[in-house]
N, C-alpha and C. Protein backbone atom coordinates (compact mmCIF):
# COMPACT_ATOMS: atom_id res chain seq x y z
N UNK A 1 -49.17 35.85 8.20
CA UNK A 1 -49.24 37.29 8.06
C UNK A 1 -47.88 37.83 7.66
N UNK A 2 -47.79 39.22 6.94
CA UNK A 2 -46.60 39.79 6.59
C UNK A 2 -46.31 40.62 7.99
N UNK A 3 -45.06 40.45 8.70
CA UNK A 3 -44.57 40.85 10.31
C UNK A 3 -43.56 41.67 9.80
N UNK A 4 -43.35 43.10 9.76
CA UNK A 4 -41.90 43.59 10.10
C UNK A 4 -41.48 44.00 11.61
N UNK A 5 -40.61 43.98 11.45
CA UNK A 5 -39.82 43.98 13.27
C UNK A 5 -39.18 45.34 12.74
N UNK A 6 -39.22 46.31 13.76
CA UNK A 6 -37.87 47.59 13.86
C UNK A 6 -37.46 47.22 15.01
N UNK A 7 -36.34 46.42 15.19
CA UNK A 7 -35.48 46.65 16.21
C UNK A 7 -35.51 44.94 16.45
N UNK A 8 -33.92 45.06 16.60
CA UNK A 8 -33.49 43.41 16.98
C UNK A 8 -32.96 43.05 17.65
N UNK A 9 -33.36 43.86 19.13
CA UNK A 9 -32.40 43.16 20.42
C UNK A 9 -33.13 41.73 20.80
N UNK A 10 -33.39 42.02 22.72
CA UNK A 10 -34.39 40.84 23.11
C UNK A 10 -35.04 40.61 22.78
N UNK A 11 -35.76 41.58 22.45
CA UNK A 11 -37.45 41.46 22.57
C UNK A 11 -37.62 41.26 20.90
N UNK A 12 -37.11 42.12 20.03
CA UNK A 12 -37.36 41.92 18.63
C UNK A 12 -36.77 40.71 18.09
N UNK A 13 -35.32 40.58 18.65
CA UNK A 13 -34.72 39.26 17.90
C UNK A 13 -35.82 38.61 18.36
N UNK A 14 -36.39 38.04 19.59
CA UNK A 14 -37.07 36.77 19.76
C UNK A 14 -38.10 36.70 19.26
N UNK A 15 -39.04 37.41 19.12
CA UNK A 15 -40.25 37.85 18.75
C UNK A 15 -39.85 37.51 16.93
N UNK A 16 -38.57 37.73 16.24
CA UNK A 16 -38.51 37.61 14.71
C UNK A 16 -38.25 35.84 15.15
N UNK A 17 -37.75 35.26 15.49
CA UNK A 17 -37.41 33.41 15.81
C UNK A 17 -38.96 33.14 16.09
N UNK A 18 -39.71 33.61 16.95
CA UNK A 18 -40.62 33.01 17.33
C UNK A 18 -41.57 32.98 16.15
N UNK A 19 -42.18 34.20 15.72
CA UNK A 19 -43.00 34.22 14.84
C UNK A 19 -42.89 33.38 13.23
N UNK A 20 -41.42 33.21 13.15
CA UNK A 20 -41.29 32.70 11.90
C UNK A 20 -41.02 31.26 11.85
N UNK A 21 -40.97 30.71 13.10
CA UNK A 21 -41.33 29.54 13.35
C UNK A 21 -42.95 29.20 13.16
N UNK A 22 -43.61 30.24 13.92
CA UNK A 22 -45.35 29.69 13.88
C UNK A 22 -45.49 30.03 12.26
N UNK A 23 -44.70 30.36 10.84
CA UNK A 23 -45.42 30.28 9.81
C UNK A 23 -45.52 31.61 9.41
N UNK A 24 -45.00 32.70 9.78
CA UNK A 24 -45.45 33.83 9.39
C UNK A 24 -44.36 34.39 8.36
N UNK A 25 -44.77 35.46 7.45
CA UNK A 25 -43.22 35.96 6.99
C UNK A 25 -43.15 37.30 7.23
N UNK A 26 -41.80 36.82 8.02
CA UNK A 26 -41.02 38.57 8.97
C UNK A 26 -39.76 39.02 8.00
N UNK A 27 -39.71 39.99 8.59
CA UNK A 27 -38.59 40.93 7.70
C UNK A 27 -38.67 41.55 8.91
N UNK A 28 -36.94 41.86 9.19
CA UNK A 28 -36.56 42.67 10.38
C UNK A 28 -35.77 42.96 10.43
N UNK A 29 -35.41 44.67 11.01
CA UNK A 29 -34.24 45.87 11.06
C UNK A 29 -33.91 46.47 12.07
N UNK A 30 -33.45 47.14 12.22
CA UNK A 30 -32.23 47.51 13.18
C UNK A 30 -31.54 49.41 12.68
N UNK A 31 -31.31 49.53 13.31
CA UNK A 31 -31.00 51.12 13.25
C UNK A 31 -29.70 51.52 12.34
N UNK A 32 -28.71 50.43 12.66
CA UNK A 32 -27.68 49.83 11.45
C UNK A 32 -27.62 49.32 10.65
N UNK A 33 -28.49 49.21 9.98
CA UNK A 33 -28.61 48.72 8.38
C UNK A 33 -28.68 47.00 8.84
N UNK A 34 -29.21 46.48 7.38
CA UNK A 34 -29.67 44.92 7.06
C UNK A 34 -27.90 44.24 6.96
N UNK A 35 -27.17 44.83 6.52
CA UNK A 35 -25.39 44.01 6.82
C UNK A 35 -25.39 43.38 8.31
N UNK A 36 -26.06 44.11 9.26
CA UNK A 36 -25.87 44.14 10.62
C UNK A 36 -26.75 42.60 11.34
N UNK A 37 -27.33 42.34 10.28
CA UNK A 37 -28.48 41.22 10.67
C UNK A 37 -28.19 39.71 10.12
N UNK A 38 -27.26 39.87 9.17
CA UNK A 38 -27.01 38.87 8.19
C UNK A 38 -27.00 37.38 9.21
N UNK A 39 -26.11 37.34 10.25
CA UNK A 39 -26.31 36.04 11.03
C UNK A 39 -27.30 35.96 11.74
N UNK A 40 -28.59 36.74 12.21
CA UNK A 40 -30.14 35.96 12.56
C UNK A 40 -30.92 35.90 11.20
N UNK A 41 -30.39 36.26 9.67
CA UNK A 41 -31.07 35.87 9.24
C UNK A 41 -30.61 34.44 8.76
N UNK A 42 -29.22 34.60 8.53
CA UNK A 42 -28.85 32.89 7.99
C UNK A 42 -29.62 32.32 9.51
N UNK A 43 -29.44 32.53 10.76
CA UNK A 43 -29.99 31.88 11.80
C UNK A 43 -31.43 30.79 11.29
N UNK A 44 -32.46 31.83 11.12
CA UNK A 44 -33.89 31.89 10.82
C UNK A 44 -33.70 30.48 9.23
N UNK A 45 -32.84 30.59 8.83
CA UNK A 45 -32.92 29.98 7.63
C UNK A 45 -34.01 30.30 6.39
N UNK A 46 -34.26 31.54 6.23
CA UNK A 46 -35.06 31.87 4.76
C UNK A 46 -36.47 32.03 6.05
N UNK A 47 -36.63 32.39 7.18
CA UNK A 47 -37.73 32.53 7.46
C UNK A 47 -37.85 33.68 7.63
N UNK A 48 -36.81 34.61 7.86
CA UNK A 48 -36.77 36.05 7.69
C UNK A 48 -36.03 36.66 6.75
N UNK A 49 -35.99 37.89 6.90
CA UNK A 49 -35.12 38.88 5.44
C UNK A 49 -35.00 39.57 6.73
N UNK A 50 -33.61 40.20 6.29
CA UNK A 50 -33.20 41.80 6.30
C UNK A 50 -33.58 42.90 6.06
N UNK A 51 -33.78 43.79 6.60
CA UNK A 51 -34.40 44.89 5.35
C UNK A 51 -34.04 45.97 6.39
N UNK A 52 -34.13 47.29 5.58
CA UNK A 52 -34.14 48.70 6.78
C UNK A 52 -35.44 48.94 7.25
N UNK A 53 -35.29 49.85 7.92
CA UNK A 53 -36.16 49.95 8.72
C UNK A 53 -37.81 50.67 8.42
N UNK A 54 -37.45 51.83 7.34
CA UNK A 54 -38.07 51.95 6.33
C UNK A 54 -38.99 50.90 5.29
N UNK A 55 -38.50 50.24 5.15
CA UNK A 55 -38.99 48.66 4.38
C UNK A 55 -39.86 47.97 5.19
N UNK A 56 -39.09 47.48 6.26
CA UNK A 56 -40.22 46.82 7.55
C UNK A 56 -41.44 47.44 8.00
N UNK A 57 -41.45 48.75 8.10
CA UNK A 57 -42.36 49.35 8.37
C UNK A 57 -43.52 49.38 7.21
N UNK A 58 -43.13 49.68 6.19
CA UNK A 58 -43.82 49.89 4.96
C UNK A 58 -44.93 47.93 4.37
N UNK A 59 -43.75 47.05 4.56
CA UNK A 59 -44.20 45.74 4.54
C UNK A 59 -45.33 45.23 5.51
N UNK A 60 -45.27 45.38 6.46
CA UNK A 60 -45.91 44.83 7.47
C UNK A 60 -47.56 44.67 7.71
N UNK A 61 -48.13 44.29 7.44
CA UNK A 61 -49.76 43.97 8.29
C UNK A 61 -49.69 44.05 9.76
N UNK A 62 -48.53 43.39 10.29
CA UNK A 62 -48.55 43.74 11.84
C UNK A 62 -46.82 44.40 11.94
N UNK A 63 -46.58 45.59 12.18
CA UNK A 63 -45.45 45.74 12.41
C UNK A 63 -45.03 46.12 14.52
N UNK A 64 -43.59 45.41 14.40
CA UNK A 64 -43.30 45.24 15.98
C UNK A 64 -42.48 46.27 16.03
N UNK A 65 -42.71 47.43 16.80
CA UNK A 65 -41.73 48.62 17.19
C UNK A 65 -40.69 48.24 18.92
N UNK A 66 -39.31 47.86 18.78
CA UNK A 66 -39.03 47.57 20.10
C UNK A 66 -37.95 48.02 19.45
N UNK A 67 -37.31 49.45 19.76
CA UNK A 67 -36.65 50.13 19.63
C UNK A 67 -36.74 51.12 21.61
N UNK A 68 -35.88 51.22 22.00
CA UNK A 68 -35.76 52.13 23.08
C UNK A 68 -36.60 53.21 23.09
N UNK A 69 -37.75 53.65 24.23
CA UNK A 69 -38.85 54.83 24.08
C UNK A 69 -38.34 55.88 23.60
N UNK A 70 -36.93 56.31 23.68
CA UNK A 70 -36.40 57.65 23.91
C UNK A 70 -36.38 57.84 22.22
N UNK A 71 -36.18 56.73 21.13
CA UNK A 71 -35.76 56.98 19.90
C UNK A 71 -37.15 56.47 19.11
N UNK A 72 -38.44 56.74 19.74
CA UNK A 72 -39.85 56.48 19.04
C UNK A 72 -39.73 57.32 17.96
N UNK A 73 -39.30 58.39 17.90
CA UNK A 73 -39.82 59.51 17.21
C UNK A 73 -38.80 58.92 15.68
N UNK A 74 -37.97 58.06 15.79
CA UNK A 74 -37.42 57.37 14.41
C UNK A 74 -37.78 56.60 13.96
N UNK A 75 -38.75 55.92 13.97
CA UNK A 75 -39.78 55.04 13.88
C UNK A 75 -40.28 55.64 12.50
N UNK A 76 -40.19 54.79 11.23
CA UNK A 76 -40.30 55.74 9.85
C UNK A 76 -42.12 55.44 10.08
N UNK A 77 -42.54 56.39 9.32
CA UNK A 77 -43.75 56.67 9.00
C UNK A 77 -44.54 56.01 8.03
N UNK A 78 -43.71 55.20 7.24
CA UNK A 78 -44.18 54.48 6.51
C UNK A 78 -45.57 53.40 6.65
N UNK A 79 -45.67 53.11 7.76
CA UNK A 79 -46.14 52.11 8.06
C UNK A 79 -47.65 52.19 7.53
N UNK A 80 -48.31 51.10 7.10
CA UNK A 80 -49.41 50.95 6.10
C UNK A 80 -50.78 51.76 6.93
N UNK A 81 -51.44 52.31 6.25
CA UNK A 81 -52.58 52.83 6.93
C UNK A 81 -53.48 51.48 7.39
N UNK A 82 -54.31 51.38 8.53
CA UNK A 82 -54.73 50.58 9.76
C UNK A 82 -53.89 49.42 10.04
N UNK A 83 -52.62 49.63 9.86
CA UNK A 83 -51.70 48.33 10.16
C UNK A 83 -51.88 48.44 11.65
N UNK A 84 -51.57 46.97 12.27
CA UNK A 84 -51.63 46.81 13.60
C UNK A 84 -50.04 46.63 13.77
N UNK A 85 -50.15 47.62 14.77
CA UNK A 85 -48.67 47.97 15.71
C UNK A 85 -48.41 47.90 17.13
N UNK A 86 -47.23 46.68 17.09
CA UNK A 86 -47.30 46.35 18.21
C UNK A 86 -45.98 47.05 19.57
N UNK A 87 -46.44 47.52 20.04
CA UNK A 87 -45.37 48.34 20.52
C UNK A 87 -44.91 47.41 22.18
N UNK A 88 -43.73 47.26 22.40
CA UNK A 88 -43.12 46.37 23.47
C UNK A 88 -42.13 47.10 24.14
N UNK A 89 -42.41 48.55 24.09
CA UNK A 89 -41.28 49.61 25.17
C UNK A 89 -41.74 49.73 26.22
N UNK A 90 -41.41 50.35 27.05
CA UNK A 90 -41.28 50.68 28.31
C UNK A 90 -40.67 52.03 28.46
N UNK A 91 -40.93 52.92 29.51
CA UNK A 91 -39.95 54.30 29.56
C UNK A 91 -39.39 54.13 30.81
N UNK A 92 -37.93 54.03 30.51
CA UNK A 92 -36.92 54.30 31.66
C UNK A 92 -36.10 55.59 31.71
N UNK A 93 -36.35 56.34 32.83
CA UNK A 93 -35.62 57.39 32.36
C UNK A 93 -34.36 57.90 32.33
N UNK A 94 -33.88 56.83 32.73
CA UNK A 94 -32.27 56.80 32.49
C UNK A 94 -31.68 56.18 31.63
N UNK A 95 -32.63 55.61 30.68
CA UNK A 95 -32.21 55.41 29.33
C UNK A 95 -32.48 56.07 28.24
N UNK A 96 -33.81 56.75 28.63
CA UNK A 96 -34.68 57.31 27.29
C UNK A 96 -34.86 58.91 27.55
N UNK A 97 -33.79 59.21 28.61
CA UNK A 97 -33.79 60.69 28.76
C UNK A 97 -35.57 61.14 29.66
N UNK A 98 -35.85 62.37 30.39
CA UNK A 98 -37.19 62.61 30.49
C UNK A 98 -37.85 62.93 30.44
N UNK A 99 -39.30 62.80 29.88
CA UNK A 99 -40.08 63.10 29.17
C UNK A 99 -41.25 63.56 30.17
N UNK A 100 -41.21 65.20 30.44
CA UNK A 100 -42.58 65.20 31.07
C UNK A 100 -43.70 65.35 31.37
N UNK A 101 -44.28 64.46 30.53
CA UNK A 101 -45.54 63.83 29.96
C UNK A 101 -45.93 63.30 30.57
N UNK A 102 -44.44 62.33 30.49
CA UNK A 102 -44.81 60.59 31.59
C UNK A 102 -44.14 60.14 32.68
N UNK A 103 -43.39 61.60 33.61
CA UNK A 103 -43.25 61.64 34.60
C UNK A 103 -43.91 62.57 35.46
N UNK A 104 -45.50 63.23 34.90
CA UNK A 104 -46.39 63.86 35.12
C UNK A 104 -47.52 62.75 34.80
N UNK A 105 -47.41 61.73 34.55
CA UNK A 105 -48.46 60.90 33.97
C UNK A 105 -49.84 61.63 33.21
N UNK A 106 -49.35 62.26 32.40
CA UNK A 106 -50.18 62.91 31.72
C UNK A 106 -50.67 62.29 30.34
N UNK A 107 -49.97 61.20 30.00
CA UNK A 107 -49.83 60.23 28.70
C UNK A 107 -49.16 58.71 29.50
N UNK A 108 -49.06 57.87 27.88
CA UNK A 108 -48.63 56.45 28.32
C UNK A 108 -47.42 57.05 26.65
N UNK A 109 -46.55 55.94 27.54
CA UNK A 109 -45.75 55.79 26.06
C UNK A 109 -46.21 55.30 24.78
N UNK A 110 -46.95 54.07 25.04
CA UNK A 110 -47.77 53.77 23.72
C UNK A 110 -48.77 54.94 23.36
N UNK A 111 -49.36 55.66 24.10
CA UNK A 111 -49.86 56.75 23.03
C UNK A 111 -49.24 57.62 22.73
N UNK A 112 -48.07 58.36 22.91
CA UNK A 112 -47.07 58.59 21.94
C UNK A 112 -46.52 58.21 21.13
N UNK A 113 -46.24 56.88 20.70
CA UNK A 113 -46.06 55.65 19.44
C UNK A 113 -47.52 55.87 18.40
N UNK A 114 -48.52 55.67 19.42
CA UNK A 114 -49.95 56.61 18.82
C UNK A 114 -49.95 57.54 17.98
N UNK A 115 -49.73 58.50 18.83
CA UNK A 115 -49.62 59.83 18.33
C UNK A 115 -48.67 60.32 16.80
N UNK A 116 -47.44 59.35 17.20
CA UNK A 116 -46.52 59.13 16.08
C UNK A 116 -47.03 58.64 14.92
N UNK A 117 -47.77 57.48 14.88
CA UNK A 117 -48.27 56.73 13.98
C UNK A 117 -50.01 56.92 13.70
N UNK A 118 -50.51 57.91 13.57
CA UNK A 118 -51.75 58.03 13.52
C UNK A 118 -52.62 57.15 12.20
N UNK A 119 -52.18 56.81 11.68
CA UNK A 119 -52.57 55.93 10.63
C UNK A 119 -52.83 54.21 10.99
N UNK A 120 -52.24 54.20 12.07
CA UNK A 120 -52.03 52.52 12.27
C UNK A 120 -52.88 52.62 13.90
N UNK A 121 -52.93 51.40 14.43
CA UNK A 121 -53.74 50.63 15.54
C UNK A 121 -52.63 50.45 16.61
N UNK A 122 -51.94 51.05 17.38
CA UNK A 122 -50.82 50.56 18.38
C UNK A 122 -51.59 49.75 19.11
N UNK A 123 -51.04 48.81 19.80
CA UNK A 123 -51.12 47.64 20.71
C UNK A 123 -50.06 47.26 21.57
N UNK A 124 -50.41 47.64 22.56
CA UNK A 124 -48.53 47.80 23.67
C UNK A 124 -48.88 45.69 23.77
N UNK A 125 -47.76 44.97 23.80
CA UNK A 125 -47.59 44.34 24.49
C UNK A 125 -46.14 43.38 24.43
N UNK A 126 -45.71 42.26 25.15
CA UNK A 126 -44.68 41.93 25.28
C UNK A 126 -43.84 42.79 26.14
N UNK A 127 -44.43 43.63 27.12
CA UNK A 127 -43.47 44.77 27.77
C UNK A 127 -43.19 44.60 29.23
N UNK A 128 -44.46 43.47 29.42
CA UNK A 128 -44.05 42.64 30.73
C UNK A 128 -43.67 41.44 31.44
N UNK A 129 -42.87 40.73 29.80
CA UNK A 129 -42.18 39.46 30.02
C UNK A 129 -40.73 39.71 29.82
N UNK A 130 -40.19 39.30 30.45
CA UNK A 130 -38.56 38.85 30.03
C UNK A 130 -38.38 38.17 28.75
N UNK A 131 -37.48 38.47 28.30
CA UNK A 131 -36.89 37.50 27.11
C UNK A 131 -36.82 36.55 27.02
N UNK A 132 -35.98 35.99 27.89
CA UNK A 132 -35.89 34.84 28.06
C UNK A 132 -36.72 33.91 28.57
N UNK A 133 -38.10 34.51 29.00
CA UNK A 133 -39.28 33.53 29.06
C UNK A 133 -39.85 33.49 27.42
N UNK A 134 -39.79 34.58 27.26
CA UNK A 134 -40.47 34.90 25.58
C UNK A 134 -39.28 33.59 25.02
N UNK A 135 -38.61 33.58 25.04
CA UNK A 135 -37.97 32.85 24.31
C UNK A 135 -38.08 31.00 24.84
N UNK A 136 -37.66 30.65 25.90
CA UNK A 136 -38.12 29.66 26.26
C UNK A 136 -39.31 28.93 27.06
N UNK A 137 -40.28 29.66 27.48
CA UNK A 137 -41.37 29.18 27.63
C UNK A 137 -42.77 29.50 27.48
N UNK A 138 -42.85 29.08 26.57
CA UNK A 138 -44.40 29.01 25.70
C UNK A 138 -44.41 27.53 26.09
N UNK A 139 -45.91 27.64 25.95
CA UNK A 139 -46.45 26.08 26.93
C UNK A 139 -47.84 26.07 25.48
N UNK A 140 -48.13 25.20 25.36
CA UNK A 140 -49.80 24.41 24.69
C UNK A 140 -51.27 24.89 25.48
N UNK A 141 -51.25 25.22 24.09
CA UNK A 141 -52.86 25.75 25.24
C UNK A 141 -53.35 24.81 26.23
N UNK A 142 -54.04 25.71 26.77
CA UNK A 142 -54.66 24.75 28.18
C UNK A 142 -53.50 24.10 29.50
N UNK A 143 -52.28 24.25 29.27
CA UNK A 143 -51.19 24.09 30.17
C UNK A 143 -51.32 24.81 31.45
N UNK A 144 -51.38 24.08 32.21
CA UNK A 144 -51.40 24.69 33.97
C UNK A 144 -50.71 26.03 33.97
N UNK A 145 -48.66 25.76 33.45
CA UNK A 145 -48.17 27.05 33.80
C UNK A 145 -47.84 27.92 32.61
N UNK A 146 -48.87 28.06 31.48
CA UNK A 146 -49.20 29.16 30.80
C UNK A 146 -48.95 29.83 31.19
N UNK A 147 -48.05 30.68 30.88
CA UNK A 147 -47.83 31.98 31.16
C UNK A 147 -48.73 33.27 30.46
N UNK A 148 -49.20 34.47 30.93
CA UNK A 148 -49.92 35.04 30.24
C UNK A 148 -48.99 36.87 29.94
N UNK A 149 -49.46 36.79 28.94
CA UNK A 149 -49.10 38.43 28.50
C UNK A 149 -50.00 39.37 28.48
N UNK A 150 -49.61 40.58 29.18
CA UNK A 150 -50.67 41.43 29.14
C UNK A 150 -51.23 42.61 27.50
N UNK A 151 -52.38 42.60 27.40
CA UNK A 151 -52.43 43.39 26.38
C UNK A 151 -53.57 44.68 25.92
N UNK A 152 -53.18 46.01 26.12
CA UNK A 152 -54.11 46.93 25.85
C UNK A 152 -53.96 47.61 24.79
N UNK A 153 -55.15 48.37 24.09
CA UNK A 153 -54.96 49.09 22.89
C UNK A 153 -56.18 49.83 22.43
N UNK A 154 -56.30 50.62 21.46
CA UNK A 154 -58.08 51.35 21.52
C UNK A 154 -59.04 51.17 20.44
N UNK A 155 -58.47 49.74 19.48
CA UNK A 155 -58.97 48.91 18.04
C UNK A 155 -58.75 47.52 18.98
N UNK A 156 -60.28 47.12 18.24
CA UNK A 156 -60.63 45.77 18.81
C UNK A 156 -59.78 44.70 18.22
N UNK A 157 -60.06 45.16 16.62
CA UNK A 157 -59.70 44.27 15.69
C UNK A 157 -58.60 44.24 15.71
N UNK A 158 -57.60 45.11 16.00
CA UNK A 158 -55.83 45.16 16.26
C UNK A 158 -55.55 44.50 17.61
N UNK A 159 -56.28 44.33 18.71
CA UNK A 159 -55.89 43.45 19.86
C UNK A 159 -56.27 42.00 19.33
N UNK A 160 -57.78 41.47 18.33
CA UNK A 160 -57.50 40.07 18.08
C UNK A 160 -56.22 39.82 17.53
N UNK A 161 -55.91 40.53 16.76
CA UNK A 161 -54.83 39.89 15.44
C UNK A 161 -53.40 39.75 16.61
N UNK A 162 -53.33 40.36 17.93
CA UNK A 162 -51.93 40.75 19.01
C UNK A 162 -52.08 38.96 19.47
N UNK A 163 -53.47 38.86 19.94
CA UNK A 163 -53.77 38.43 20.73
C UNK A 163 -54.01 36.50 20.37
N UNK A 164 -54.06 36.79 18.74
CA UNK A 164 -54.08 35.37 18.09
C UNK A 164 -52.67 35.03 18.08
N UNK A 165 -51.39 36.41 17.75
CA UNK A 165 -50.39 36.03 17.92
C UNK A 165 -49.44 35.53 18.98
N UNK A 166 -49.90 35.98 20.23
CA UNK A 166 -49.20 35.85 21.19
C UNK A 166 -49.63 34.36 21.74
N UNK A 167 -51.32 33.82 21.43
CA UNK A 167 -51.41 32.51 21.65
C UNK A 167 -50.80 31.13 20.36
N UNK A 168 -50.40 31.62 19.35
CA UNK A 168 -50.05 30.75 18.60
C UNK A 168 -48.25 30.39 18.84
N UNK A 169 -47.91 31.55 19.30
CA UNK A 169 -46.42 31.45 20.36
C UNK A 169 -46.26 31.03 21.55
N UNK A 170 -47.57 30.01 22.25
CA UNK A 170 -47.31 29.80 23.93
C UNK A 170 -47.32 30.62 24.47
N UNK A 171 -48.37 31.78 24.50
CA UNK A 171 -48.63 31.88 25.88
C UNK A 171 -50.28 32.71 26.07
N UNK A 172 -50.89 32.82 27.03
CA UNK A 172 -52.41 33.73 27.18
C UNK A 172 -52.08 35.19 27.03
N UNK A 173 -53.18 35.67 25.90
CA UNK A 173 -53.16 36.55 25.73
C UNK A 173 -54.21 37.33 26.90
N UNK A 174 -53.74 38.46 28.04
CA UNK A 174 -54.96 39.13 28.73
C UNK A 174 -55.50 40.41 28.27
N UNK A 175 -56.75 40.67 27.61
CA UNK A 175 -56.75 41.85 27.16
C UNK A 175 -57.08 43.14 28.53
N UNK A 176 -56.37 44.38 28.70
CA UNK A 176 -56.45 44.99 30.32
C UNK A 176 -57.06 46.30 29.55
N UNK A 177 -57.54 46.67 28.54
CA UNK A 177 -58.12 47.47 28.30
C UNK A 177 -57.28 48.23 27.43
N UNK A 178 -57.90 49.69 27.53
CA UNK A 178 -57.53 50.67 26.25
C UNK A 178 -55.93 51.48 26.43
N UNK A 179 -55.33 51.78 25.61
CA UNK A 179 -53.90 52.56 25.53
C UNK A 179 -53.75 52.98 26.97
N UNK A 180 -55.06 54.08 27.47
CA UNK A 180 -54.68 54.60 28.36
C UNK A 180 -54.48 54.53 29.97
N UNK A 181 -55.33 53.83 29.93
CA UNK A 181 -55.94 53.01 31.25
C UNK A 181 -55.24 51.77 31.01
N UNK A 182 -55.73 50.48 30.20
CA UNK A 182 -54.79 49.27 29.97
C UNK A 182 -53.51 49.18 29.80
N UNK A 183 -53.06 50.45 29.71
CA UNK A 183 -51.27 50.67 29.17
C UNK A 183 -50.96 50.68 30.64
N UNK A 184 -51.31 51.28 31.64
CA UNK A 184 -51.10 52.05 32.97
C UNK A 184 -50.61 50.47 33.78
N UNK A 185 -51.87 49.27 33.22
CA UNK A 185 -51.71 48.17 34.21
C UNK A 185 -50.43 47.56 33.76
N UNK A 186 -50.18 47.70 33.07
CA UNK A 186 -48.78 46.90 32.98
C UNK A 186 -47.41 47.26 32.24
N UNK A 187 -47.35 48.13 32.90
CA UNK A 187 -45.72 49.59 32.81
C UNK A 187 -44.92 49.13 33.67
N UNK A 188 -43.99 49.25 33.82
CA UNK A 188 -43.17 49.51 35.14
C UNK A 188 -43.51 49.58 36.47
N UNK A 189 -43.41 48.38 37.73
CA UNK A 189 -43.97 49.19 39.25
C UNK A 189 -45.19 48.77 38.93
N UNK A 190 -46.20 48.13 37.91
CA UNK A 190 -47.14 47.19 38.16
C UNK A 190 -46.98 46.30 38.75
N UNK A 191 -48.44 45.46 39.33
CA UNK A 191 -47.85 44.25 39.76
C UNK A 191 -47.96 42.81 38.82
N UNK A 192 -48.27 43.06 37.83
CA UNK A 192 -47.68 42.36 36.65
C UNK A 192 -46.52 42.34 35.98
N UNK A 193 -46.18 43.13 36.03
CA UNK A 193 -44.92 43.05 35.33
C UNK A 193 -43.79 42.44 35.73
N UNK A 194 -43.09 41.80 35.02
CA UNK A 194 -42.36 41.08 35.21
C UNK A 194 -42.18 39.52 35.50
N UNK A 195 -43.57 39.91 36.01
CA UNK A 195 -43.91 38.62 37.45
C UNK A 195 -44.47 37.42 37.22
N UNK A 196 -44.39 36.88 35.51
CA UNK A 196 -43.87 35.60 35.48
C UNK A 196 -45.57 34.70 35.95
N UNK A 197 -46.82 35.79 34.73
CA UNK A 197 -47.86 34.99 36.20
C UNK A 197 -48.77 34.08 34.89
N UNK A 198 -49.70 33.43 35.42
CA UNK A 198 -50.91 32.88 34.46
C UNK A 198 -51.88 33.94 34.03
N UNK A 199 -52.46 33.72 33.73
CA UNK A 199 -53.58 34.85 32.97
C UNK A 199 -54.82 34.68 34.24
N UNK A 200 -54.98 33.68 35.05
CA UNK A 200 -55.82 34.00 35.86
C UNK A 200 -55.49 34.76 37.16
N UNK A 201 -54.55 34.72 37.17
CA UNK A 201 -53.47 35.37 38.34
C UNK A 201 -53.37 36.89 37.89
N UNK A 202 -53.03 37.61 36.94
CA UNK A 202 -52.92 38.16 36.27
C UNK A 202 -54.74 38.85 36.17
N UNK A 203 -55.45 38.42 36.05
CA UNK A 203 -56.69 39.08 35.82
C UNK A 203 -57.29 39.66 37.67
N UNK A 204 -57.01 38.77 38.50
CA UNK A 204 -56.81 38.74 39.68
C UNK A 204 -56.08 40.11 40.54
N UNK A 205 -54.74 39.70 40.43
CA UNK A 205 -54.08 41.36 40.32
C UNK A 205 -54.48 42.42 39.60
N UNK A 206 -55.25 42.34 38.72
CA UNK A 206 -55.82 43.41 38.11
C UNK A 206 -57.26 43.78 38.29
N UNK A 207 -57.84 43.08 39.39
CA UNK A 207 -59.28 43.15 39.57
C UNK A 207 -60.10 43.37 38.07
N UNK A 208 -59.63 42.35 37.28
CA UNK A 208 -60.47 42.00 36.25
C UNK A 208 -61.48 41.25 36.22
C-alpha cells in the first residue's frame, strides 16, 4: 500500500521502519521540512522518502497522523477522499493545552481528527502501546505472548485495512468498536492502555 506518515517521533518514526519493512511504500514528514528526515531515510534504505507534510497526506491510501492532539488542526487537508486514517494521539493536557470538549467528555480526540478530515475514515490506533514494544516486539501469529492493539473507528472497511496492518507487523489487532464508544476504551486511565496485554486479556478487560 502507498503509507504517508505526518509526524516522526516514536510512534511515527517506528511505525515508518516497521511498515516498510513488511513491503509497503511510505513517505514521511515532520513539521520541519523533509532536510530534517534525511538520516531515517538513508536509515530505511530507499524504503521511505521524505516529503512535507502536505505531500504525505495527499499520497497516502492509508495516511498515519501522530503529531501531538493540540496541533490536529495542522494536519493539511489534502488527504485523498475515503483514505483510511490512522490516528495514534492521545490528549494530554499539559501538553496539548485544554480542550473543553474532552475534559467535559463531550467528544473523543479521534473525532475531532474526524471532524477535521471529513473526507477520509479515521481509525484511532497504536495509542495504547509504547514504542518501544511497537518497535521490538511483534511476535508470529499464533504466539502465546502476542501482544494485542486496540482498535476503533466508524468504516468497516478502514478498520480491515488498520487491522491487516497491525497483524502483518506482530501483533493482534482488537477491534473495541466505533470512534466514540471504542475510542473511550482505550484513551488514557483505561485499563488497556499501556498494559502490555494479549488480545484475549484485552477483550476480557473490556467485557468483549
Amino acid at each position: 500500500m502507498k503509507i504517508g506518515l505526518i509526524g516522526a517521533g516514536h510512534i511515527g518514526g517506528t511505525l515508518a521502519r516497521l511498515l516498510s519493512r513488511a513491503g509497503h511504500e511510505v513517505v514521511v514528514s515532520n513539521s520541519r521540512g523533509p532536510d530534517t528526515l534525511r538520516k531515517l531515510e538513508r536509515e530505511l534504505g530507499g524504503g521511505a522518502k521524505a516529503v512535507t507534510a502536505e505531500e504525505a497526506a495527499a499520497f497516502g491510501d492509508v495516511v498515519v497522523v501522530s503529531v501531538p492532539l493540540g496541533r490536529y488542526r495542522e494536519v493539511p487537508t489534502s488527504v485523498r477522499d475515503g483514505a483510511t486514517v490512522i490516528d495514534t494521539n492521545n490528549y494530554y493536557p499539559q501538553r496539548d493545552g485544554a480542550f473543553p470538549e474532552l475534559d467535559a467528555d463531550r467528544t473523543t480526540s479521534s473525532e475531532l481528527l474526524q471532524a477535521h478530515l471529513p473526507q477520509a475514515h479515521v481509525v484511532k490506533a497504536f495509542n495504547a502501546i509504547y514504542w518501544e514494544r511497537l518497535l521490538n516486539d511483534g511476535r508470529a501469529p499464533g504466539a502465546a505472548d502476542r501482544l494485542a492493539i486496540p482498535i476503533s473507528g466508524d468504516d468497516e472497511r478502514a478498520k480491515r485495512v488498520v487491522a491487516e496492518l497491525i497483524d502483518q507487523i506482530g501483533f493482534d489487532p482488537v477491534d473495541v468498536g466505533g470512534l466514540a464508544d471504542g475510542g473511550r476504551r482505550h484513551q488514557p486511565g483505561t485499563p488497556v492502555y499501556g498494559a502490555d496485554l494479549t488480545a484475549a486479556v484485552v477483550r476480557e478487560r473490556l467485557g468483549l
